[in-house]
C-alpha atoms as a PDB file:
ATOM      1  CA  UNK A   1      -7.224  14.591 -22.603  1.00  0.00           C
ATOM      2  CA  UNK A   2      -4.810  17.116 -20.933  1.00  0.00           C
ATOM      3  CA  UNK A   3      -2.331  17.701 -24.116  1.00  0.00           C
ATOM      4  CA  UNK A   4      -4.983  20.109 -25.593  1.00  0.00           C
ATOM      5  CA  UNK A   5      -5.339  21.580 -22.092  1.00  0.00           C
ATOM      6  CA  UNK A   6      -4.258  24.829 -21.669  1.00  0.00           C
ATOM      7  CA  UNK A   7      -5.761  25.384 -18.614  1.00  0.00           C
ATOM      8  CA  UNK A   8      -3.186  22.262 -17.250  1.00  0.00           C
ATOM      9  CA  UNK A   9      -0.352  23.972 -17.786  1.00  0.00           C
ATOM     10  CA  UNK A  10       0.175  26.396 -14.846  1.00  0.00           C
ATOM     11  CA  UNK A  11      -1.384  23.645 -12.506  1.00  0.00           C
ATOM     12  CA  UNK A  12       0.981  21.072 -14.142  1.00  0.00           C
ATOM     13  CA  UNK A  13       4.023  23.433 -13.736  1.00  0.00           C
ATOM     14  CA  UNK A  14       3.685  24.625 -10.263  1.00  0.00           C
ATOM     15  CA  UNK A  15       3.239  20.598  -9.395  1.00  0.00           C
ATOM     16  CA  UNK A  16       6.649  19.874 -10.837  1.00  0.00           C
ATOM     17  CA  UNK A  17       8.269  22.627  -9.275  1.00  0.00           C
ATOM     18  CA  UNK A  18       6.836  21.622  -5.827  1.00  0.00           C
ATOM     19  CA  UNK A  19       7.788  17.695  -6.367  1.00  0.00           C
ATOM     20  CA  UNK A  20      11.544  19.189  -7.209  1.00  0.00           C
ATOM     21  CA  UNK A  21      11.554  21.452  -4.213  1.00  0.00           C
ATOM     22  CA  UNK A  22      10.423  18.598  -2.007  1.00  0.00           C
ATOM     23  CA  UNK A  23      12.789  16.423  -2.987  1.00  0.00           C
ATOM     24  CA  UNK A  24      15.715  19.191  -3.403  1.00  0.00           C
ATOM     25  CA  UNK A  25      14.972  19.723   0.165  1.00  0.00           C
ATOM     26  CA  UNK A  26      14.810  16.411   1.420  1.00  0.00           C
ATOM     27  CA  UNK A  27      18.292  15.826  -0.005  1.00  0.00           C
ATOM     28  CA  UNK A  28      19.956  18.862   1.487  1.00  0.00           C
ATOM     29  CA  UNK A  29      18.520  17.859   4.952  1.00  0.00           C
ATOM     30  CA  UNK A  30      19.927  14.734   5.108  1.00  0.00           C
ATOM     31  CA  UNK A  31      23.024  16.011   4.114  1.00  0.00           C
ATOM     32  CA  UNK A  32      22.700  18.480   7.070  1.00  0.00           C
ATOM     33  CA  UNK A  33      21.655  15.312   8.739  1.00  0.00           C
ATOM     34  CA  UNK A  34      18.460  16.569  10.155  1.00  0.00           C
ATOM     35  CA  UNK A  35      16.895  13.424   9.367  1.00  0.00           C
ATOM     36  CA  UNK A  36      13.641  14.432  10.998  1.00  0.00           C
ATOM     37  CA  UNK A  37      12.879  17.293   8.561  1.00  0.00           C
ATOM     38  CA  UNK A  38      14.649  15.118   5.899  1.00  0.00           C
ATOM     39  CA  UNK A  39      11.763  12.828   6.494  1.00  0.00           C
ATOM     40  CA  UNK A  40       9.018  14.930   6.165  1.00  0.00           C
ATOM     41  CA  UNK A  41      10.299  16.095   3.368  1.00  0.00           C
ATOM     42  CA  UNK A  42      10.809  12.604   1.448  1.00  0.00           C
ATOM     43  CA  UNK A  43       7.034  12.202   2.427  1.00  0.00           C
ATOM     44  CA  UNK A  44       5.838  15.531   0.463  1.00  0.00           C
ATOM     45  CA  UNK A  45       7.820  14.580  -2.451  1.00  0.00           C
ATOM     46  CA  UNK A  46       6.714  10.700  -2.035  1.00  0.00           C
ATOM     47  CA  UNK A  47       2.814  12.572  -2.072  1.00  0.00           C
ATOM     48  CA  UNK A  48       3.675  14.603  -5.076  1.00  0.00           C
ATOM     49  CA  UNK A  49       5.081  12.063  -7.066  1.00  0.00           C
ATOM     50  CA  UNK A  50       1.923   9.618  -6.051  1.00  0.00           C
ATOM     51  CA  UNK A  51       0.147  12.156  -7.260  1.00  0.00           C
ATOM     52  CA  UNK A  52       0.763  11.669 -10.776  1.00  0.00           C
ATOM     53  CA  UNK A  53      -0.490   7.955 -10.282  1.00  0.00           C
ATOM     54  CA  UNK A  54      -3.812   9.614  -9.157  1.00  0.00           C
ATOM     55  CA  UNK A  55      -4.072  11.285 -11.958  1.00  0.00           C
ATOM     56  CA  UNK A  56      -4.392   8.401 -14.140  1.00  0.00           C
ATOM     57  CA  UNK A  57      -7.178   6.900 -11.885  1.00  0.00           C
ATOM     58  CA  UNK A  58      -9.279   9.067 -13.603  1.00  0.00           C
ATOM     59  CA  UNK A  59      -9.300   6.983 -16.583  1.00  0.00           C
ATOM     60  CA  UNK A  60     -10.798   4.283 -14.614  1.00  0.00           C
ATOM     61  CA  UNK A  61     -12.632   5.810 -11.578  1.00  0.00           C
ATOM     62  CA  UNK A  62     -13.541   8.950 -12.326  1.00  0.00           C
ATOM     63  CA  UNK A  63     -13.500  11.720  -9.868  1.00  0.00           C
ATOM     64  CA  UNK A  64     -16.863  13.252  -8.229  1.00  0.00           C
ATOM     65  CA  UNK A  65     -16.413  16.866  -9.843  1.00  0.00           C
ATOM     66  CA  UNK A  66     -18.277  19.041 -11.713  1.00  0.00           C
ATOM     67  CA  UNK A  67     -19.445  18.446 -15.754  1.00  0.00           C
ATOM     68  CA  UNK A  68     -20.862  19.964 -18.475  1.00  0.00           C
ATOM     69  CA  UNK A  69     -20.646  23.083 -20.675  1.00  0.00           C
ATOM     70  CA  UNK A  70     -18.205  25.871 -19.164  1.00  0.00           C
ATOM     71  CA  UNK A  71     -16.412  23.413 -16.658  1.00  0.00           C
ATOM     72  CA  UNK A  72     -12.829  23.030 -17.677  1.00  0.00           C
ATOM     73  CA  UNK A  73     -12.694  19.514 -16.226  1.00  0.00           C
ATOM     74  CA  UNK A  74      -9.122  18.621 -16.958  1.00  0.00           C
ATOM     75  CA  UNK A  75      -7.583  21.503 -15.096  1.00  0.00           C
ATOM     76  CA  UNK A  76      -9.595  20.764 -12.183  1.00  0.00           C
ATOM     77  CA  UNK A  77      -8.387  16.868 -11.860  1.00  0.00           C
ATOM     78  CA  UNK A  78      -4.805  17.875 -12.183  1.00  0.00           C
ATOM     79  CA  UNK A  79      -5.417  20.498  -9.403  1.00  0.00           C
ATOM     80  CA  UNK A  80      -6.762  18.262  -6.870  1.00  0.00           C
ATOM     81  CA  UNK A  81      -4.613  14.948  -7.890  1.00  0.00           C
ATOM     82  CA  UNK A  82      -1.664  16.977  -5.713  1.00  0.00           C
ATOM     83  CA  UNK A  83      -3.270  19.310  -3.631  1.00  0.00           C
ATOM     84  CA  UNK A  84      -5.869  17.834  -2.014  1.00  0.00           C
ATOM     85  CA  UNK A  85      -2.952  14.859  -1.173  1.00  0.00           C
ATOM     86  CA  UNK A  86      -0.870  17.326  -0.223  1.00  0.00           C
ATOM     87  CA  UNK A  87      -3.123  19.545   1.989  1.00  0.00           C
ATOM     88  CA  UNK A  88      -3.600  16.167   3.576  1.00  0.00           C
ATOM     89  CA  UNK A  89       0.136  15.273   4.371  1.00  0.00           C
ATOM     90  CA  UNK A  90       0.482  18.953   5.669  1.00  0.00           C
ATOM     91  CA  UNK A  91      -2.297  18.278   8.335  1.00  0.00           C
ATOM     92  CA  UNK A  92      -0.777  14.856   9.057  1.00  0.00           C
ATOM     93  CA  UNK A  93       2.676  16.811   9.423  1.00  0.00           C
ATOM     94  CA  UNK A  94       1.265  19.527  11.527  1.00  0.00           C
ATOM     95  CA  UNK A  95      -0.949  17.928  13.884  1.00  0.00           C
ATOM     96  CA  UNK A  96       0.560  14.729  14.527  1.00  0.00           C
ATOM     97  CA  UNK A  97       3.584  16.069  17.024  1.00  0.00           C
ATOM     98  CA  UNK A  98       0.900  17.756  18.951  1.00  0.00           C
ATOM     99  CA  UNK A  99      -1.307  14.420  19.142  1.00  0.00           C
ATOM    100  CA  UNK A 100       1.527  12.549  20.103  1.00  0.00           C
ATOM    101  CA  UNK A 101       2.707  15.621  22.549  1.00  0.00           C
ATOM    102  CA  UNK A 102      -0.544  14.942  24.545  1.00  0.00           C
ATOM    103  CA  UNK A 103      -0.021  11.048  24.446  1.00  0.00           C
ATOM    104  CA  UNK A 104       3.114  11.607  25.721  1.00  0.00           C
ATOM    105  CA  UNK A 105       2.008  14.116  28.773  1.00  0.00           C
ATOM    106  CA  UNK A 106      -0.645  11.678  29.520  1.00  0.00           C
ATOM    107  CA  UNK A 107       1.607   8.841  29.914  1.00  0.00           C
ATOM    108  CA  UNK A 108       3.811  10.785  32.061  1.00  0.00           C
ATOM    109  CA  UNK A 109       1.275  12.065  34.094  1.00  0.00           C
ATOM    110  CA  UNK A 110       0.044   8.307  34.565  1.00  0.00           C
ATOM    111  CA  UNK A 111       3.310   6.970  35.886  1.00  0.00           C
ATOM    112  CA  UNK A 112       3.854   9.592  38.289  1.00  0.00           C
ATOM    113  CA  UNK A 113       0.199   8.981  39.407  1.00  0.00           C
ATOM    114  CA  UNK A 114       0.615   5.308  39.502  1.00  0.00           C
ATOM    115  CA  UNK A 115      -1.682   4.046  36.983  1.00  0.00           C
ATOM    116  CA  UNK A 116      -0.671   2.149  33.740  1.00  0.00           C
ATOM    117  CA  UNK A 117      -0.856   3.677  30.749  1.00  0.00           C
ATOM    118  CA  UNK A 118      -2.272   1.812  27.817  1.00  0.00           C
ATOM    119  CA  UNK A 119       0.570  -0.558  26.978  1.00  0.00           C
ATOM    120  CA  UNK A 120       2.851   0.017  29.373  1.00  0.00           C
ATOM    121  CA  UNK A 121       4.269  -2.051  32.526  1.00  0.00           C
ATOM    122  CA  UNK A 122       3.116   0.074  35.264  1.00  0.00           C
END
């Protein structure tokens, strides 16, 4: 299916360069020891790699996109196999601190009001 793909290539490419850089990364932060960053970068390379297993669920449960005459199909599963996971992850990334920012504020704010938080021991 994708070795007469040309189309695949650059999509193909640009993933393997991104799965290297993720995990390049990953390594040179933990040898920095920021282990926080070094974790969020073993997760984007963890994604990326995954991704490749996604790919082959197309085999079996094929993916709701486009058919027909003029739709290079291929291409467009090996595009969203590791971008739409990784668009995903980068939300995760980016919006979790600040969700867990306000959780935190809110539990402070509870203790020095008095009330118990969700959890907690008053």
């Amino acid at each position: 299916m994708f070795s007469s793909c040309l189309n695949c290539i650059p999509p193909f490419a640009l993933w393997s360069v991104m799965w290297f850089i993720a995990t390049l990364l990953a390594i040179v932060m933990a040898l920095r020891r920021d282990f926080e960053a070094h974790r969020q970068f073993m997760l984007r390379s963890y994604v990326l790699m995954n991704g490749f297993v996604f790919l082959r669920l197309d085999t079996h449960l094929p993916y709701p996109l486009p058919q027909g005459p003029g739709v290079d199909r291929p291409a467009m599963i090996v595009w969203v196999a590791w971008v739409v996971p990784l668009l995903v992850t980068e939300l995760w990334l980016s919006w979790r601190p600040l969700a867990l920012g306000r959780r935190r504020q809110k539990v402070a704010r509870d203790r020095e009001d008095g009330t118990v938080a969700a959890g907690g021991t008053g």
